[in-house]
C-alpha atoms as a PDB file:
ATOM      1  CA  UNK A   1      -9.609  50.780 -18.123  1.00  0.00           C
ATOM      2  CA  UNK A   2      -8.657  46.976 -16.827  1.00  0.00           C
ATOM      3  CA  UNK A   3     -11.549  45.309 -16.461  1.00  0.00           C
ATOM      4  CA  UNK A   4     -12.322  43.404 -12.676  1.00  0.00           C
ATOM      5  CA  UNK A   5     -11.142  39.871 -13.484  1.00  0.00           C
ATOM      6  CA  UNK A   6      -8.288  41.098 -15.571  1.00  0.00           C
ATOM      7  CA  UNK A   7      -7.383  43.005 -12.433  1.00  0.00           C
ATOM      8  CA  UNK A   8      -7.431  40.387 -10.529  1.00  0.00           C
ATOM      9  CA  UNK A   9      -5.886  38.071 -12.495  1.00  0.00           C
ATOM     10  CA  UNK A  10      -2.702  40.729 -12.494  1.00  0.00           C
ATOM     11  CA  UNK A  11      -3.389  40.847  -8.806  1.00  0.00           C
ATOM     12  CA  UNK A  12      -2.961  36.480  -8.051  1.00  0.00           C
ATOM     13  CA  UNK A  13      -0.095  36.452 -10.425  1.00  0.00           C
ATOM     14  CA  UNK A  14       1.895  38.554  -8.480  1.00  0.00           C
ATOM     15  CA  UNK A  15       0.864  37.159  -5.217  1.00  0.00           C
ATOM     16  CA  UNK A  16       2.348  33.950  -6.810  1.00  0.00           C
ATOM     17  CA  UNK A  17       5.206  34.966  -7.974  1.00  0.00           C
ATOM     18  CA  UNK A  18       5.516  36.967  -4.462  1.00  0.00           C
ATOM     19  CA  UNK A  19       4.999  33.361  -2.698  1.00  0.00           C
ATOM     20  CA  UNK A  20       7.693  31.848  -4.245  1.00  0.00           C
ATOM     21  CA  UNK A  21       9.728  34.070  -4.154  1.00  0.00           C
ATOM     22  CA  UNK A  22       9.554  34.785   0.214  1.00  0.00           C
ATOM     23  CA  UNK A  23       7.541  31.454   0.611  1.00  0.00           C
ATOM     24  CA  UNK A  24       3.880  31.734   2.107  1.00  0.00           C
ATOM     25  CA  UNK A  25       4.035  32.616   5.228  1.00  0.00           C
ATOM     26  CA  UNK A  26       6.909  35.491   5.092  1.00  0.00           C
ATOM     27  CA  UNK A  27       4.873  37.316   2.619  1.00  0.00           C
ATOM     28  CA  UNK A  28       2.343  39.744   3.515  1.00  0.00           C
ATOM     29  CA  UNK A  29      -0.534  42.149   1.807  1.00  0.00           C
ATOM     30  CA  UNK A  30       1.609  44.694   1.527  1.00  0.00           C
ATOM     31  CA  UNK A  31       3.909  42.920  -0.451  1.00  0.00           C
ATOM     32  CA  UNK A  32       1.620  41.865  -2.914  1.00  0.00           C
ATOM     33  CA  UNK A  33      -0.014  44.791  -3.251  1.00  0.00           C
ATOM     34  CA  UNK A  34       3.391  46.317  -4.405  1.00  0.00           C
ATOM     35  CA  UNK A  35       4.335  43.672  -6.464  1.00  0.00           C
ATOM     36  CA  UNK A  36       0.975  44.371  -7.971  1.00  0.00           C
ATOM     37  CA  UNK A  37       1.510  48.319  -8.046  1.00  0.00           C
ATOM     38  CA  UNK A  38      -1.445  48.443  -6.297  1.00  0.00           C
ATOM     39  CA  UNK A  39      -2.452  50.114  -2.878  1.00  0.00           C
ATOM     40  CA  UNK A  40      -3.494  47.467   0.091  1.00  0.00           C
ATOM     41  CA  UNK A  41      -6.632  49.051   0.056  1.00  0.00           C
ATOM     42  CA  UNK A  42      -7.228  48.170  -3.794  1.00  0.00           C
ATOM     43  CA  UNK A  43      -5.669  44.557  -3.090  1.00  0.00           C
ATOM     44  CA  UNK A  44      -9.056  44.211  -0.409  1.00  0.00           C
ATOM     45  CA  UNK A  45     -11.158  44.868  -3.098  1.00  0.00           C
ATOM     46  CA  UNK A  46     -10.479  41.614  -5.163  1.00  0.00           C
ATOM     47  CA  UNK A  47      -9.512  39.782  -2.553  1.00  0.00           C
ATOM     48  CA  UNK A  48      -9.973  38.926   1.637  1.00  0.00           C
ATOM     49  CA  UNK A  49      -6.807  37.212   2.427  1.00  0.00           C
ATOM     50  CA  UNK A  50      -3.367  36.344   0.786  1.00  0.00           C
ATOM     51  CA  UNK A  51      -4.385  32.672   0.805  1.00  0.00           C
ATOM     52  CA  UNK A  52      -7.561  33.918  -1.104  1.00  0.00           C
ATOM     53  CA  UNK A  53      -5.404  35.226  -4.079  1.00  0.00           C
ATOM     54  CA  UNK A  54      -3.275  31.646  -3.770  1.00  0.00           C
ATOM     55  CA  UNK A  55      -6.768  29.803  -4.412  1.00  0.00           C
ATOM     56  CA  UNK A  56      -8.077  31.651  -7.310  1.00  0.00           C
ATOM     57  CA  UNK A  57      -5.909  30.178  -9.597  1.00  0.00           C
ATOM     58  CA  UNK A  58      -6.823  26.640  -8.141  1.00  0.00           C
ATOM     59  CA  UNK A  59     -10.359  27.621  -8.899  1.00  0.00           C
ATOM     60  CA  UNK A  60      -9.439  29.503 -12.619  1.00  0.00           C
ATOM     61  CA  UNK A  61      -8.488  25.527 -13.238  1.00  0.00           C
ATOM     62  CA  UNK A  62     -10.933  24.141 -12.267  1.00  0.00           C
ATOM     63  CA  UNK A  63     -13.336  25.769 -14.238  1.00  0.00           C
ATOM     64  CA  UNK A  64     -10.615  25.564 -16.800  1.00  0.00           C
ATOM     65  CA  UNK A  65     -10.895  21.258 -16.746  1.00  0.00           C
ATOM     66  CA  UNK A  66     -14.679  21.504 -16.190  1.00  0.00           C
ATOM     67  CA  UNK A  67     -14.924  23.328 -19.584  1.00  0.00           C
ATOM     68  CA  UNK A  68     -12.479  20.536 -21.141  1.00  0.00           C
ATOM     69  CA  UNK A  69     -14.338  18.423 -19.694  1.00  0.00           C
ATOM     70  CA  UNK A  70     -17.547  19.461 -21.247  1.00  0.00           C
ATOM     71  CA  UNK A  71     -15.674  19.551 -24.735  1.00  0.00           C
ATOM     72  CA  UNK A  72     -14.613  16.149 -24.512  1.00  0.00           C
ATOM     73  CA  UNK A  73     -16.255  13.630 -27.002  1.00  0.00           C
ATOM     74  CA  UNK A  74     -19.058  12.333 -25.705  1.00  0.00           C
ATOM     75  CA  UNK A  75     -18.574   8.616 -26.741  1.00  0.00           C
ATOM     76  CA  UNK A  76     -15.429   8.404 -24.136  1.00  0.00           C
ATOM     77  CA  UNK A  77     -16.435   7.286 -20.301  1.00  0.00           C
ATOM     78  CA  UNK A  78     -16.274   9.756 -17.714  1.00  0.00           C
ATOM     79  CA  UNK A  79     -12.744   8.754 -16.290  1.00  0.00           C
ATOM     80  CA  UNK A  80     -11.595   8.828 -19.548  1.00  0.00           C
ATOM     81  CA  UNK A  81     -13.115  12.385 -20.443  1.00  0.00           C
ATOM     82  CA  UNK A  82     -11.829  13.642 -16.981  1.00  0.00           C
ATOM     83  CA  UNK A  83      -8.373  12.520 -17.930  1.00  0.00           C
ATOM     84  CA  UNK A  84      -8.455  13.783 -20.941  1.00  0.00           C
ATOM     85  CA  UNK A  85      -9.772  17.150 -19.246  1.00  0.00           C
ATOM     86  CA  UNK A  86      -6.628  17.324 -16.507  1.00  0.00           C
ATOM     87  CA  UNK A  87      -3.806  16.751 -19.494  1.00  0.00           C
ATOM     88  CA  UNK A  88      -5.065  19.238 -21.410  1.00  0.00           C
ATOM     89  CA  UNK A  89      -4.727  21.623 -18.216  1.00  0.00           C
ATOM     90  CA  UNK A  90      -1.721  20.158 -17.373  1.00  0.00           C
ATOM     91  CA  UNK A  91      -0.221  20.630 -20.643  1.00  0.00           C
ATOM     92  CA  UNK A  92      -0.743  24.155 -20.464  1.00  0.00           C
ATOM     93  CA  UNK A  93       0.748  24.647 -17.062  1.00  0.00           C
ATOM     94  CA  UNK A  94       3.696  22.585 -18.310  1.00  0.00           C
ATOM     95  CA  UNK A  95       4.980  25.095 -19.783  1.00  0.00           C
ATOM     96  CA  UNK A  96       6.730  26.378 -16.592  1.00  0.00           C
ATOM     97  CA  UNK A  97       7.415  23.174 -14.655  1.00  0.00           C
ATOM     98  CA  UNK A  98       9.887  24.604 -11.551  1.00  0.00           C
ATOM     99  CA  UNK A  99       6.769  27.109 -10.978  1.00  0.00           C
ATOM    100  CA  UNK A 100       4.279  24.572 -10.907  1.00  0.00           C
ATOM    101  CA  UNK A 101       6.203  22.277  -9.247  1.00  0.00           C
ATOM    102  CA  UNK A 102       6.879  25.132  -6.602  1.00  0.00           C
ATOM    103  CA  UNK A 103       3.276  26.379  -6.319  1.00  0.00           C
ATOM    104  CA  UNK A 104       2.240  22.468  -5.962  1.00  0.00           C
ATOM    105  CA  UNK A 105       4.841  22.074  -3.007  1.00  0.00           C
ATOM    106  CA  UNK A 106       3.912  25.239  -1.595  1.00  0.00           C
ATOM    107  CA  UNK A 107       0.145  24.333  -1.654  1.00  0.00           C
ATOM    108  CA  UNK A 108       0.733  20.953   0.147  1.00  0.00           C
ATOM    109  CA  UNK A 109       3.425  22.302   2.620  1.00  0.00           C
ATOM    110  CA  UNK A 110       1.130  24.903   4.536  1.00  0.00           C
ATOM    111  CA  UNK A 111      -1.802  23.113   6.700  1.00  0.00           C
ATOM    112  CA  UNK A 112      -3.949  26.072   6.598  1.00  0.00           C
ATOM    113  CA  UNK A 113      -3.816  26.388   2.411  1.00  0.00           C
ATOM    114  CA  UNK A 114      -3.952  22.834   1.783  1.00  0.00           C
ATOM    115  CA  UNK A 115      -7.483  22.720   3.744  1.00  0.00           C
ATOM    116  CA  UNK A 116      -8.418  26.088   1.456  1.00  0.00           C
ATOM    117  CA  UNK A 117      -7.252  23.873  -1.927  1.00  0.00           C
ATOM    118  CA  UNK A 118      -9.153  20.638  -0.374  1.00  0.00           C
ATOM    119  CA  UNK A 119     -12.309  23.024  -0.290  1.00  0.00           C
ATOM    120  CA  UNK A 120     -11.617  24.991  -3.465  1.00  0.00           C
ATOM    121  CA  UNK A 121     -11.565  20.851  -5.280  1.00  0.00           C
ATOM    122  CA  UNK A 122     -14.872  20.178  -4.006  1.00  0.00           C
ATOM    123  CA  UNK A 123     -16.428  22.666  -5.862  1.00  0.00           C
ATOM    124  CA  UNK A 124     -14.465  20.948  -8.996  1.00  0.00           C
ATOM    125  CA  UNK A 125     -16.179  17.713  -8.054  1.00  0.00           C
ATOM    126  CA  UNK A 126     -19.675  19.754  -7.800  1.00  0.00           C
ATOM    127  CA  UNK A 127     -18.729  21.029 -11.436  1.00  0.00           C
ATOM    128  CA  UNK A 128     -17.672  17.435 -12.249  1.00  0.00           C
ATOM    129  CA  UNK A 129     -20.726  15.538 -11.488  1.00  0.00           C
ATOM    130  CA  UNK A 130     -22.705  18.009 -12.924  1.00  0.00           C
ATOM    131  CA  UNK A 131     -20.524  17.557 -16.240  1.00  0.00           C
ATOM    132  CA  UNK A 132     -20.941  13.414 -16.169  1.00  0.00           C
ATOM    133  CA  UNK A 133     -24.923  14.121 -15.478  1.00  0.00           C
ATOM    134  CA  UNK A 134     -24.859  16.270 -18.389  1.00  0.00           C
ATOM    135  CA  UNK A 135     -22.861  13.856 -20.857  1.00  0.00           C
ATOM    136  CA  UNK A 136     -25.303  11.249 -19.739  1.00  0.00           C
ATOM    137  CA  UNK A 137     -27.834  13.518 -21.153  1.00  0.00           C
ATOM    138  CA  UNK A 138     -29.012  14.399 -17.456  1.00  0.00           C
ATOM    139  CA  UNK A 139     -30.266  17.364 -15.564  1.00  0.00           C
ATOM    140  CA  UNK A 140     -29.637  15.418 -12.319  1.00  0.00           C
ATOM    141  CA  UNK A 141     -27.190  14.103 -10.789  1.00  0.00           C
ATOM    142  CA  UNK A 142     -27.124  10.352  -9.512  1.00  0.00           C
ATOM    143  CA  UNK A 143     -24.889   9.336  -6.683  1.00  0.00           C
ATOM    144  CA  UNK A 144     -22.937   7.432  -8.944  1.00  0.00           C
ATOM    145  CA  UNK A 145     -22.009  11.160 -10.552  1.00  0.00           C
ATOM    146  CA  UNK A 146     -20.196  12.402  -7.690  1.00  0.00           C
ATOM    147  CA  UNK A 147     -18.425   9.327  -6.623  1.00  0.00           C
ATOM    148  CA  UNK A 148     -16.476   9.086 -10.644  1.00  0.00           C
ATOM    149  CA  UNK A 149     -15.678  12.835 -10.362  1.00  0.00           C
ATOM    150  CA  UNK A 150     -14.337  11.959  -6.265  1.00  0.00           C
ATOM    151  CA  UNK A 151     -12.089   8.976  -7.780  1.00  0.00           C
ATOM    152  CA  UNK A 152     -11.214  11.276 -11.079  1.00  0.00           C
ATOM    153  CA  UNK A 153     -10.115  14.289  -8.356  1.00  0.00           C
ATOM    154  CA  UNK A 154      -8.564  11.827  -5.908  1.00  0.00           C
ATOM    155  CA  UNK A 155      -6.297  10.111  -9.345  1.00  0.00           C
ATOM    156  CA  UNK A 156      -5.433  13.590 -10.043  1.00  0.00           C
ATOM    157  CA  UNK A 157      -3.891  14.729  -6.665  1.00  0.00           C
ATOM    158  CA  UNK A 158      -2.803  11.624  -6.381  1.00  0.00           C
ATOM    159  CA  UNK A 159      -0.612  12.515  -9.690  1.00  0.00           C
ATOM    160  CA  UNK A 160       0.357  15.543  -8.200  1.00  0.00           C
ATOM    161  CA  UNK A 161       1.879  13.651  -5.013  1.00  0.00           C
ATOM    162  CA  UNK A 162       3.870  11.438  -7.237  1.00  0.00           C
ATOM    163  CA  UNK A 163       5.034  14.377  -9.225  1.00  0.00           C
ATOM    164  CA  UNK A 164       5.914  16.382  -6.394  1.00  0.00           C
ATOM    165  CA  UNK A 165       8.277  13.410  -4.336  1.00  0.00           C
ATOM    166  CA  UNK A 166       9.818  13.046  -8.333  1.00  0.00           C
ATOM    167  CA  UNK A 167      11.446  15.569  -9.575  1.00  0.00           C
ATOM    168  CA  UNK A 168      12.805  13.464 -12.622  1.00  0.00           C
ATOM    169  CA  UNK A 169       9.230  12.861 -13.769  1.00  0.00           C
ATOM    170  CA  UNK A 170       6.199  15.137 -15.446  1.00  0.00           C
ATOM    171  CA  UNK A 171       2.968  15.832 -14.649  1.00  0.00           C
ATOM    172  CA  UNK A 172       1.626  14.709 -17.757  1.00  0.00           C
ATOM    173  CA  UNK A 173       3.266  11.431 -16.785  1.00  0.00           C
ATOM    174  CA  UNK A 174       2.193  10.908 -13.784  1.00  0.00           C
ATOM    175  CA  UNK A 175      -1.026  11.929 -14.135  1.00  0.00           C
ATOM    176  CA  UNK A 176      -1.638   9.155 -16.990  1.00  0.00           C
ATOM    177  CA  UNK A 177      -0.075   6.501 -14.660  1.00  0.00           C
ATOM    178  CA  UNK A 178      -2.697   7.631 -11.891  1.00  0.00           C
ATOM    179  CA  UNK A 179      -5.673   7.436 -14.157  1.00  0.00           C
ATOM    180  CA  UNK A 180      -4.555   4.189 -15.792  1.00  0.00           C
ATOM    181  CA  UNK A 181      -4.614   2.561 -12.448  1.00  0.00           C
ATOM    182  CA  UNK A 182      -7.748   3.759 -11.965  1.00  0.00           C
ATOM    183  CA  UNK A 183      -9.182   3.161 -15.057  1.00  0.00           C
ATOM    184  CA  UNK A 184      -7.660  -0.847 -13.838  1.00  0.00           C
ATOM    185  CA  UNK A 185      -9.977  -1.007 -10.817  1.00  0.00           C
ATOM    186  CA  UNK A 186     -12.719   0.971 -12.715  1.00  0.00           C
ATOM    187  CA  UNK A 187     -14.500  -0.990 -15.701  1.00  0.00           C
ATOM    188  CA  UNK A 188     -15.785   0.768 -18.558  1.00  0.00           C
ATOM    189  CA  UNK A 189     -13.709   4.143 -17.614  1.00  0.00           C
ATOM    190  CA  UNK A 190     -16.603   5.306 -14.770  1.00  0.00           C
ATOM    191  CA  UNK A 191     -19.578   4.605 -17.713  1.00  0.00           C
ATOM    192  CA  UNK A 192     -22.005   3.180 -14.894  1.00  0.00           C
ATOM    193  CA  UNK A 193     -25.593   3.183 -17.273  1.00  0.00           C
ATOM    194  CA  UNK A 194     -28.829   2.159 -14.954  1.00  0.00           C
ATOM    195  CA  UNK A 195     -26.912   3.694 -11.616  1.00  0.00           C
END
């Protein structure tokens, strides 16, 4: 027997791969649920909405770059962890770069599901701050937390714009441009002591 996040993994792949393959708004439940091999009545039990099974993998990375984040070393700044954090994630996304670069597009393109993602990356910077309060040796957060994970979320969508108007160019790349000019108008990589 699958197991319920297994499941549901299964079940937001194929909603993905249904979405690119009819585009957002021409694909319904249904055919999810059949890409799945699922009934619509199991798809309702993992998720509420088609734009729900979108999201989860938005939120699957973000706890995925929170944990990298947690991993990094804790000598480097916070910016510089955080970048570190979103190239590792990136890298392993890379491996299919016309998907990603489809899903990204995709995720921008449709008003509604861009306002979901916006939602889904504040609970990333939540996890974020947390993370920098915690590598500061922390239990709670200062306002200073919140604002480095804001600028490291902000140079990271910022990457993805670039990416997406590109097609020439990676992720990977753009993503280190996007944090090196941050990391320009940033001293000390987001390492605000005293704050």
């Amino acid at each position: 027997m699958r197991s319920h996040d297994t499941t549901r993994a299964e079940i937001a792949r194929a909603a993905i791969r249904s979405f690119l393959r009819n585009g957002f708004e021409h694909t319904t439940v249904d055919d999810i649920a059949a890409a799945a091999g699922i009934s619509r009545r199991t798809y309702f039990r993992y998720f509420a909405s088609k734009d729900e099974s979108l999201l989860s993998g938005m939120q699957e990375m973000g706890i995925s770059v929170a944990e990298a984040f947690r991993r990094a070393p804790a000598s480097l700044p916070p910016l510089t962890a955080m970048r570190e954090a979103f190239l590792e994630i990136e890298g392993v996304a890379s491996e299919f770069p016309e998907r990603q670069r489809s899903l990204g597009a995709m995720l921008r393109a449709n008003q509604r599901v861009h306002g979901a993602l916006l939602l889904v990356q504040l609970e990333w910077i939540e996890e974020f701050a947390e993370v920098i309060a915690n590598r500061r040796g922390d239990s709670v957060e200062r306002p200073t937390d919140r604002l480095i994970a804001h600028m490291g979320m902000d140079a990271w969508n910022m990457a993805v714009d670039w990416w997406l108007e590109d097609e020439g160019s990676s992720l990977h790349d753009q993503a280190a441009r996007a944090f090196e000019l941050l990391g320009q108008l940033v001293p000390n990589g987001g390492d605000i002591s005293g704050s």
